[in-house]
PDB file of N, CA and C in Angstrom:
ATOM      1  N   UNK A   1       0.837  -1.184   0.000  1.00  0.00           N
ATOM      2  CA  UNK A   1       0.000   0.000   0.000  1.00  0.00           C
ATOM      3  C   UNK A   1       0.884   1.249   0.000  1.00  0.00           C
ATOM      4  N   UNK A   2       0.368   2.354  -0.527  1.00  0.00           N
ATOM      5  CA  UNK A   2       1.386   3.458  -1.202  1.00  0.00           C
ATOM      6  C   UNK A   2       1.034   4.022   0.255  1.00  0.00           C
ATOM      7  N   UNK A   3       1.955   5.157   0.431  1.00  0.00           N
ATOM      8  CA  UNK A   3       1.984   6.056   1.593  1.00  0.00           C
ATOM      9  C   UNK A   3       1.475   7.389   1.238  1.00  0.00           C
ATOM     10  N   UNK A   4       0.124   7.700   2.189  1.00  0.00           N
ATOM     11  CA  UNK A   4      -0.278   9.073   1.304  1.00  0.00           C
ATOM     12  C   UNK A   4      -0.267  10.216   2.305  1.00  0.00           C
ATOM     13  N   UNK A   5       0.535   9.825   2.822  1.00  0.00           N
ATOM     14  CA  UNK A   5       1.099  11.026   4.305  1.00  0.00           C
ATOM     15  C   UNK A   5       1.072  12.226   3.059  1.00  0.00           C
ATOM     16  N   UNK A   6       0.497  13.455   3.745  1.00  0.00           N
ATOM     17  CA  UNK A   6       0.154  14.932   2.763  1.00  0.00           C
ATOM     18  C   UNK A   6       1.535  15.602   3.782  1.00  0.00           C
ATOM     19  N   UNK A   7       2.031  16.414   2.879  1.00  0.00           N
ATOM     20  CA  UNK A   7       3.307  17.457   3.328  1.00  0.00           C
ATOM     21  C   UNK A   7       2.253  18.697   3.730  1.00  0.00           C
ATOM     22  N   UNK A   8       2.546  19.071   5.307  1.00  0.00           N
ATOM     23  CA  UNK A   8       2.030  20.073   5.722  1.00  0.00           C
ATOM     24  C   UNK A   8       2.493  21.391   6.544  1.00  0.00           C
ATOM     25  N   UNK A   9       2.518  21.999   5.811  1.00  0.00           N
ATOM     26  CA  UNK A   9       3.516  23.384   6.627  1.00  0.00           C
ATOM     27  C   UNK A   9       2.111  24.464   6.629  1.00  0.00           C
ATOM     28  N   UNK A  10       2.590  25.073   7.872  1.00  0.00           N
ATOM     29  CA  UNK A  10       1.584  26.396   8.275  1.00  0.00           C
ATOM     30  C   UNK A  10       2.797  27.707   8.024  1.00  0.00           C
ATOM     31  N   UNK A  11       1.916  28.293   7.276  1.00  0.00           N
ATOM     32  CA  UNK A  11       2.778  29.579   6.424  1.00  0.00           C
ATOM     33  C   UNK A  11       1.761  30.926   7.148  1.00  0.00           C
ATOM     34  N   UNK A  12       2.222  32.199   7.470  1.00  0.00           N
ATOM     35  CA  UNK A  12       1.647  33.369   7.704  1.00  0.00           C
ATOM     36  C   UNK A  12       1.886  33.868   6.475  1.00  0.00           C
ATOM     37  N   UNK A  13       0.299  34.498   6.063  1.00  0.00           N
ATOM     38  CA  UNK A  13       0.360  35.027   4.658  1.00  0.00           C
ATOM     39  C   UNK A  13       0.160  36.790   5.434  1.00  0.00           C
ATOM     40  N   UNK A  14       0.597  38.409   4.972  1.00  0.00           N
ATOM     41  CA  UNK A  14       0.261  39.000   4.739  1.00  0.00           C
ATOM     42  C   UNK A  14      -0.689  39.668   4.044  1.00  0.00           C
ATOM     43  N   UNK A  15      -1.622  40.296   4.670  1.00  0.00           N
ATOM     44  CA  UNK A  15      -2.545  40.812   3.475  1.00  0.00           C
ATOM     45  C   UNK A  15      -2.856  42.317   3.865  1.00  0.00           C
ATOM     46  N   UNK A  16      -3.543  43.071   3.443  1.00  0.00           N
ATOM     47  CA  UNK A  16      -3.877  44.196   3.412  1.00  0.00           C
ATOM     48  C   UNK A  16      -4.627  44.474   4.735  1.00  0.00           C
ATOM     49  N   UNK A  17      -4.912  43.277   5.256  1.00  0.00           N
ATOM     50  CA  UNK A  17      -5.861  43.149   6.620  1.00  0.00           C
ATOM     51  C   UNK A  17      -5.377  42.747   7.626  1.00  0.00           C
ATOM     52  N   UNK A  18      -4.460  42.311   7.921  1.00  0.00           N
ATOM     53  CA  UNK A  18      -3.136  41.761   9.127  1.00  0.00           C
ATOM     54  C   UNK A  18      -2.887  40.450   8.111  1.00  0.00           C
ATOM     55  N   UNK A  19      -1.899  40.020   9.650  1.00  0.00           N
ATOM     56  CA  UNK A  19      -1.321  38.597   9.060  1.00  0.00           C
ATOM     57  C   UNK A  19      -2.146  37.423   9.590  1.00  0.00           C
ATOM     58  N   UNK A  20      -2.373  36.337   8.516  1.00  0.00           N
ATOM     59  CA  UNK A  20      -2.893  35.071   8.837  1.00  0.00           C
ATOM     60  C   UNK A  20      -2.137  33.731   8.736  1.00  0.00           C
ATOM     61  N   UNK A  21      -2.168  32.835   9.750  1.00  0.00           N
ATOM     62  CA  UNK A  21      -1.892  31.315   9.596  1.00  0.00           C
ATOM     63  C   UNK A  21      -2.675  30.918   8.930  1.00  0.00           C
ATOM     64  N   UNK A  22      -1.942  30.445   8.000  1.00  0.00           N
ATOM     65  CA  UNK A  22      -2.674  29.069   6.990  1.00  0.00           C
ATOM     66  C   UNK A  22      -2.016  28.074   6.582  1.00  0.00           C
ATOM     67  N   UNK A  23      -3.069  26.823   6.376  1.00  0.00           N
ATOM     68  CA  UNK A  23      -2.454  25.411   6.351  1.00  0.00           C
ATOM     69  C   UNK A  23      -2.400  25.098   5.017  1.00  0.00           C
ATOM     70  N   UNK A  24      -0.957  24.828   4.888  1.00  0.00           N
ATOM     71  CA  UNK A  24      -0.799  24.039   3.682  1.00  0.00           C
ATOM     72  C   UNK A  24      -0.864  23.093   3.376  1.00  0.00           C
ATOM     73  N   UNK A  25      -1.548  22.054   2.374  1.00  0.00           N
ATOM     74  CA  UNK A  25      -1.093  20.496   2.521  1.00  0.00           C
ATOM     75  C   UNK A  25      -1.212  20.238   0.825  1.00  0.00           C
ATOM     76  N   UNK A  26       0.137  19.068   0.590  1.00  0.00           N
ATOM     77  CA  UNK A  26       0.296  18.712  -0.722  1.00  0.00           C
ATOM     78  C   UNK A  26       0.169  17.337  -0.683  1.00  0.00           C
ATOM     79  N   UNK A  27      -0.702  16.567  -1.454  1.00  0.00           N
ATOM     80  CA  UNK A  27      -1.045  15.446  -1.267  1.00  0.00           C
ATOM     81  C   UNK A  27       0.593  14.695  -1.565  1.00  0.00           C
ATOM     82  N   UNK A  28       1.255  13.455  -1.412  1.00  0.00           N
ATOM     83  CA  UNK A  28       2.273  12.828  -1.761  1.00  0.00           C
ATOM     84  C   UNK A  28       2.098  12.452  -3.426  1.00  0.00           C
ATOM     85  N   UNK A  29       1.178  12.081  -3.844  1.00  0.00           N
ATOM     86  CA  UNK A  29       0.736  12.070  -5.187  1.00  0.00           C
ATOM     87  C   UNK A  29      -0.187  12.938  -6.363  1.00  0.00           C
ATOM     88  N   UNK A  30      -0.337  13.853  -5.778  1.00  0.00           N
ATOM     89  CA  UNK A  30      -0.770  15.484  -5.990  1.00  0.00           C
ATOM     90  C   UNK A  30       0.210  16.570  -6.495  1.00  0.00           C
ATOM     91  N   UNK A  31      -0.081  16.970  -7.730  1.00  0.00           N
ATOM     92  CA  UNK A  31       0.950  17.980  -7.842  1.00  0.00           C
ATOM     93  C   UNK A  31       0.249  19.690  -7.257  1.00  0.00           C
ATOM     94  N   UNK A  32      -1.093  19.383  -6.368  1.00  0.00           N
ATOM     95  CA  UNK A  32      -1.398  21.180  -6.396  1.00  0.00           C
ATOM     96  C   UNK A  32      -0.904  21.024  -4.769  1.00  0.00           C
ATOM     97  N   UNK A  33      -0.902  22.343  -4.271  1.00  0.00           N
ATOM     98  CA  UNK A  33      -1.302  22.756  -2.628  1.00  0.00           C
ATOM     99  C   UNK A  33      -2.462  23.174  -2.761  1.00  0.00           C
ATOM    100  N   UNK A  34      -3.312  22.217  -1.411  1.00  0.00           N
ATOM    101  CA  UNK A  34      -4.477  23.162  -1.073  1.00  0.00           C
ATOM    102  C   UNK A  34      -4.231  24.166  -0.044  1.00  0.00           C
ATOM    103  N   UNK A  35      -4.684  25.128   0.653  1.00  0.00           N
ATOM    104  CA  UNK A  35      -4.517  25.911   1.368  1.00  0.00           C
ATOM    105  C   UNK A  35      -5.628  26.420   2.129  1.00  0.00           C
ATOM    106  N   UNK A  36      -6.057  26.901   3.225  1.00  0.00           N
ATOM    107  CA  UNK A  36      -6.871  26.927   3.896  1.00  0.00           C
ATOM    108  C   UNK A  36      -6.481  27.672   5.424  1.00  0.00           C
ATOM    109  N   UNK A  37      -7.470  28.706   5.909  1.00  0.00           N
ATOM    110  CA  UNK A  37      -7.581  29.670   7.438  1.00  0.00           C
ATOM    111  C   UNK A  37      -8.153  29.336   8.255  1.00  0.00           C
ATOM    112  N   UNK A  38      -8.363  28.733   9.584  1.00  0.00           N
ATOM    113  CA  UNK A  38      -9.076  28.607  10.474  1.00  0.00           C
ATOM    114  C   UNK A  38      -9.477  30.196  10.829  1.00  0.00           C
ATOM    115  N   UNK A  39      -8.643  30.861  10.618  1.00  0.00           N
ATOM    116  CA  UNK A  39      -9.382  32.089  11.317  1.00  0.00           C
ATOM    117  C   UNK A  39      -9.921  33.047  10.052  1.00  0.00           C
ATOM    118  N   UNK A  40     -10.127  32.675   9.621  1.00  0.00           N
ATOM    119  CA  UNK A  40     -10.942  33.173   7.545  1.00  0.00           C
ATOM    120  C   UNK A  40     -12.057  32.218   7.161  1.00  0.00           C
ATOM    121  N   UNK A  41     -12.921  31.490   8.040  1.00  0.00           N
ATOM    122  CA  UNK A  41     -13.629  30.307   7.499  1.00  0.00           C
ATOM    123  C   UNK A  41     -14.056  30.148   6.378  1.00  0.00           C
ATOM    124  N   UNK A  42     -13.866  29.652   5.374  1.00  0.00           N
ATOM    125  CA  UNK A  42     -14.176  29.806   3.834  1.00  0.00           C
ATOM    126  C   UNK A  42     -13.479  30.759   2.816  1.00  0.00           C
ATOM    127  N   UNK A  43     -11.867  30.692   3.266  1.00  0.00           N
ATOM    128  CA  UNK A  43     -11.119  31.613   2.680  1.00  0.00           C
ATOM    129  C   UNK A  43     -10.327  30.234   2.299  1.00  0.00           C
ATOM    130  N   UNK A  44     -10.088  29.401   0.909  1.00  0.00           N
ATOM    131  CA  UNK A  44      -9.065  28.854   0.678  1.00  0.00           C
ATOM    132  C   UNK A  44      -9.058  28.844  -0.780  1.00  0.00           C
ATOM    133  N   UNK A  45      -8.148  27.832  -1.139  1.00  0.00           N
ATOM    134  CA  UNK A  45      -7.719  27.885  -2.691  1.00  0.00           C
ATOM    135  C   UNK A  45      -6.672  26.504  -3.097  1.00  0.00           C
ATOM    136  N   UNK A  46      -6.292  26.693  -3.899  1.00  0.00           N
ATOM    137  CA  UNK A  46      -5.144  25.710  -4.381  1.00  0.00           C
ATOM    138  C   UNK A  46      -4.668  26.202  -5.517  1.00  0.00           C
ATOM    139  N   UNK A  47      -2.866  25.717  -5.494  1.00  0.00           N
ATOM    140  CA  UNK A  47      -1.906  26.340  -6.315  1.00  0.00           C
ATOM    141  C   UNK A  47      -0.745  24.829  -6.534  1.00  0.00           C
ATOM    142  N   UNK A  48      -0.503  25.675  -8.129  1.00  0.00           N
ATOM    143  CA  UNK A  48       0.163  24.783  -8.556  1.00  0.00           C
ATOM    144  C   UNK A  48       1.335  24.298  -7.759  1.00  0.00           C
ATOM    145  N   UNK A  49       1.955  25.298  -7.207  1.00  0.00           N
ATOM    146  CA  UNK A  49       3.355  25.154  -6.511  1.00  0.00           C
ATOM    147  C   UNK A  49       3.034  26.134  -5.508  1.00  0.00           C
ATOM    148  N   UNK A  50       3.804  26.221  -4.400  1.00  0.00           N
ATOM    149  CA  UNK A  50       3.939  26.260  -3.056  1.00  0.00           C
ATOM    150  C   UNK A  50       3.686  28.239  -3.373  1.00  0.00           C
ATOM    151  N   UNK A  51       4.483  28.628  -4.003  1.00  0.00           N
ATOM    152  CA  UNK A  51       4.238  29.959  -4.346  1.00  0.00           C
ATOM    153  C   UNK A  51       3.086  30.450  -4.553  1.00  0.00           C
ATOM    154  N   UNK A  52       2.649  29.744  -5.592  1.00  0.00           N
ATOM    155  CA  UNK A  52       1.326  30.247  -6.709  1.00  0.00           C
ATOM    156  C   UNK A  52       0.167  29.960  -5.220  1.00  0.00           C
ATOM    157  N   UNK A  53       0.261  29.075  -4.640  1.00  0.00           N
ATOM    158  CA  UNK A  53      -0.568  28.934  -3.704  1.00  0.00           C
ATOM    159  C   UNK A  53      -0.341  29.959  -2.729  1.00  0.00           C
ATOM    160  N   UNK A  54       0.532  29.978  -2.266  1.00  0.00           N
ATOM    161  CA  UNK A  54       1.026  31.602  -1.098  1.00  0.00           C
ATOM    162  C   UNK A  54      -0.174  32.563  -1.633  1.00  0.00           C
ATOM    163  N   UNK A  55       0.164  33.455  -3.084  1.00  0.00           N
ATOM    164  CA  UNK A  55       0.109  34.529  -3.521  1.00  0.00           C
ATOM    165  C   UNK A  55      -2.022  34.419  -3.832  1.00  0.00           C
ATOM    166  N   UNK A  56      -2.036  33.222  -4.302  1.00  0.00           N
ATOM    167  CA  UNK A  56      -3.474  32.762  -4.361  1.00  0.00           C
ATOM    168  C   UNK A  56      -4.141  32.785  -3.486  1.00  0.00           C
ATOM    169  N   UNK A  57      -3.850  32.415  -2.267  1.00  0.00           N
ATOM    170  CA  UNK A  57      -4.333  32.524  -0.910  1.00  0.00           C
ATOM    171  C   UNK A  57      -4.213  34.333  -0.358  1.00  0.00           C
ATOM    172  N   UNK A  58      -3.195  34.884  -0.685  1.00  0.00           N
ATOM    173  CA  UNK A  58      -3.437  36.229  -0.022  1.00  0.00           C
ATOM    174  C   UNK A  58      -4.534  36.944  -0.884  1.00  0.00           C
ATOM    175  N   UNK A  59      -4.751  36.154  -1.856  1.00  0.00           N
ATOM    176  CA  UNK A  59      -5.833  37.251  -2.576  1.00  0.00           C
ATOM    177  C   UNK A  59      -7.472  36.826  -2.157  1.00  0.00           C
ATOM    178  N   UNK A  60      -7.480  35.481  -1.978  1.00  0.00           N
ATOM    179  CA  UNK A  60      -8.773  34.621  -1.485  1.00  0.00           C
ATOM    180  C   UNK A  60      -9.009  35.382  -0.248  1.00  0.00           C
ATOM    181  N   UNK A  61      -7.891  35.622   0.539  1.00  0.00           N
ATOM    182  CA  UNK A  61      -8.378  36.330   1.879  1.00  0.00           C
ATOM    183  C   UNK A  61      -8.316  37.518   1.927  1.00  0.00           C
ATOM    184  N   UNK A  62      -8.075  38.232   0.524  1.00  0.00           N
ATOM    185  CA  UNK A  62      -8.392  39.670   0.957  1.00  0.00           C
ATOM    186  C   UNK A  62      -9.849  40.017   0.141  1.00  0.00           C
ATOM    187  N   UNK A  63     -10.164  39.060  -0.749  1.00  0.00           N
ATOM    188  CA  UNK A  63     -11.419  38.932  -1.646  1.00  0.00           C
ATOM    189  C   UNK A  63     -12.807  38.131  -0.504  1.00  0.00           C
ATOM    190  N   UNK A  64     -12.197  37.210   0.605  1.00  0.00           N
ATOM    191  CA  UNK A  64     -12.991  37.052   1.228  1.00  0.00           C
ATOM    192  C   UNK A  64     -13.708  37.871   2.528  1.00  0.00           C
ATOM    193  N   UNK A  65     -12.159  38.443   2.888  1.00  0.00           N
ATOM    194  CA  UNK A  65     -12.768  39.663   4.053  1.00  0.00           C
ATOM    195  C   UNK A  65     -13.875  41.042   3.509  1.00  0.00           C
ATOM    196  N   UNK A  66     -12.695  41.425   2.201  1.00  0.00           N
ATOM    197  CA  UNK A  66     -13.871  42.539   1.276  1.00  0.00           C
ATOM    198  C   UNK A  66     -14.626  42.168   1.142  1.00  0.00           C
ATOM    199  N   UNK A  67     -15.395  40.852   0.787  1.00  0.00           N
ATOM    200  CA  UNK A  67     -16.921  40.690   1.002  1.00  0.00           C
ATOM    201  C   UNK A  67     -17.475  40.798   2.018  1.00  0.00           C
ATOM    202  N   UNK A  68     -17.159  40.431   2.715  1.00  0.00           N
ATOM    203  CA  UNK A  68     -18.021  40.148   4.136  1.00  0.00           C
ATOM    204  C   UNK A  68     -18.191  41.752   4.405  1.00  0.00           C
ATOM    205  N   UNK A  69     -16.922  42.424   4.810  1.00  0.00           N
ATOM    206  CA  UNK A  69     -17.088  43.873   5.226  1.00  0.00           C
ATOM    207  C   UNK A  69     -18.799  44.999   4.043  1.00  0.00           C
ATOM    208  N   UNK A  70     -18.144  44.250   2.833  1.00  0.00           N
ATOM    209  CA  UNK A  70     -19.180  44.836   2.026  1.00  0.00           C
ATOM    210  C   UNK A  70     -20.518  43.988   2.256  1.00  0.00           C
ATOM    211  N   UNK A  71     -21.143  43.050   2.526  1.00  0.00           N
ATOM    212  CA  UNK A  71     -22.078  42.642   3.124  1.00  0.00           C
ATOM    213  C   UNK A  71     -22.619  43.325   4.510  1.00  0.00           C
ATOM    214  N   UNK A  72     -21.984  43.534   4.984  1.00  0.00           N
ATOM    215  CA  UNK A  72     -22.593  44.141   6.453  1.00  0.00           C
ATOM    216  C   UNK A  72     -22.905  45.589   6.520  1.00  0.00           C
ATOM    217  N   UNK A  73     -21.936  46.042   5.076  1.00  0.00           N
ATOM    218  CA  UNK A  73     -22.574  47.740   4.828  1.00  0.00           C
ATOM    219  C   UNK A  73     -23.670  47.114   4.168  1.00  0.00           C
ATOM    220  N   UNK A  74     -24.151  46.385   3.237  1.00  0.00           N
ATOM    221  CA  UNK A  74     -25.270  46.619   3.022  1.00  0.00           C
ATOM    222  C   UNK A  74     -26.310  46.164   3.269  1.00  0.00           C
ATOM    223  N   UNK A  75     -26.266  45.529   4.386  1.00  0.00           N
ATOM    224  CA  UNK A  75     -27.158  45.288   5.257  1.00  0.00           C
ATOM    225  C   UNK A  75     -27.361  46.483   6.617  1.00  0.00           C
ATOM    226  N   UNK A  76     -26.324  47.231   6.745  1.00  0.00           N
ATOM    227  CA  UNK A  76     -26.331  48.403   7.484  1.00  0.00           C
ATOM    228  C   UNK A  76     -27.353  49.283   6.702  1.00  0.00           C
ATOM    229  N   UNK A  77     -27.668  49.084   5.520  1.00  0.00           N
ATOM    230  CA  UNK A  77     -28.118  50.683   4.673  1.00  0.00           C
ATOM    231  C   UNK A  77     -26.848  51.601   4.114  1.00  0.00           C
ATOM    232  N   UNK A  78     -26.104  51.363   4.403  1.00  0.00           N
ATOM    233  CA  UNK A  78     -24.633  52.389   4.105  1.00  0.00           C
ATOM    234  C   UNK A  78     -24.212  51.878   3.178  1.00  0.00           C
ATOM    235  N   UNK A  79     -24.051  50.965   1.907  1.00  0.00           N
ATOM    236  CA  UNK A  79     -23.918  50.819   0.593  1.00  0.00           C
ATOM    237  C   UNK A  79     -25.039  50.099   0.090  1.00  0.00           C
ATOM    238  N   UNK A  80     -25.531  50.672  -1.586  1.00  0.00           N
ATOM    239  CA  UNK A  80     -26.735  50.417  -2.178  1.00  0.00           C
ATOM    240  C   UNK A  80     -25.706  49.502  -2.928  1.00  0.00           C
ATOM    241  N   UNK A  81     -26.168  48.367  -3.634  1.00  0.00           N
ATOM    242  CA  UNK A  81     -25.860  47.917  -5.088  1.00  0.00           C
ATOM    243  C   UNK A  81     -27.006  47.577  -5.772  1.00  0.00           C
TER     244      UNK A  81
END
């Protein structure tokens, strides 16, 4: 039986919004990283290589916080769309 132990490193990504821990994991027979925030719930992605995933992920979490923030203005009344 093959060994499918996933390579997992926790990387702090920068973003425009502070810094976040996120989990990396590359399957042993997988060529992408998935990536993923416990503290961003529904902020993840996957990248070809360890990079593309970094840079993919800082944008998922700055595309996921800008929503939310823009959801709550417009549910405040303070932005129309």
């Amino acid at each position: 039986m093959k060994n499918m132990e996933a390579h997992k490193k926790i990387v702090t990504i920068k973003t425009d919004y502070g810094a976040f821990s996120c989990a990396f994991e590359k399957e042993k027979d997988v060529s992408t990283w998935g990536v993923h925030c416990d503290a961003v719930p529904g902020a993840f992605t996957v990248g070809s290589t360890l990079i593309e995933a970094k840079k993919m992920m800082k944008e998922a979490l700055e595309l996921h916080i800008e929503s939310k923030v823009e959801d709550n203005l417009v549910r405040a009344g303070r932005v129309k769309v």
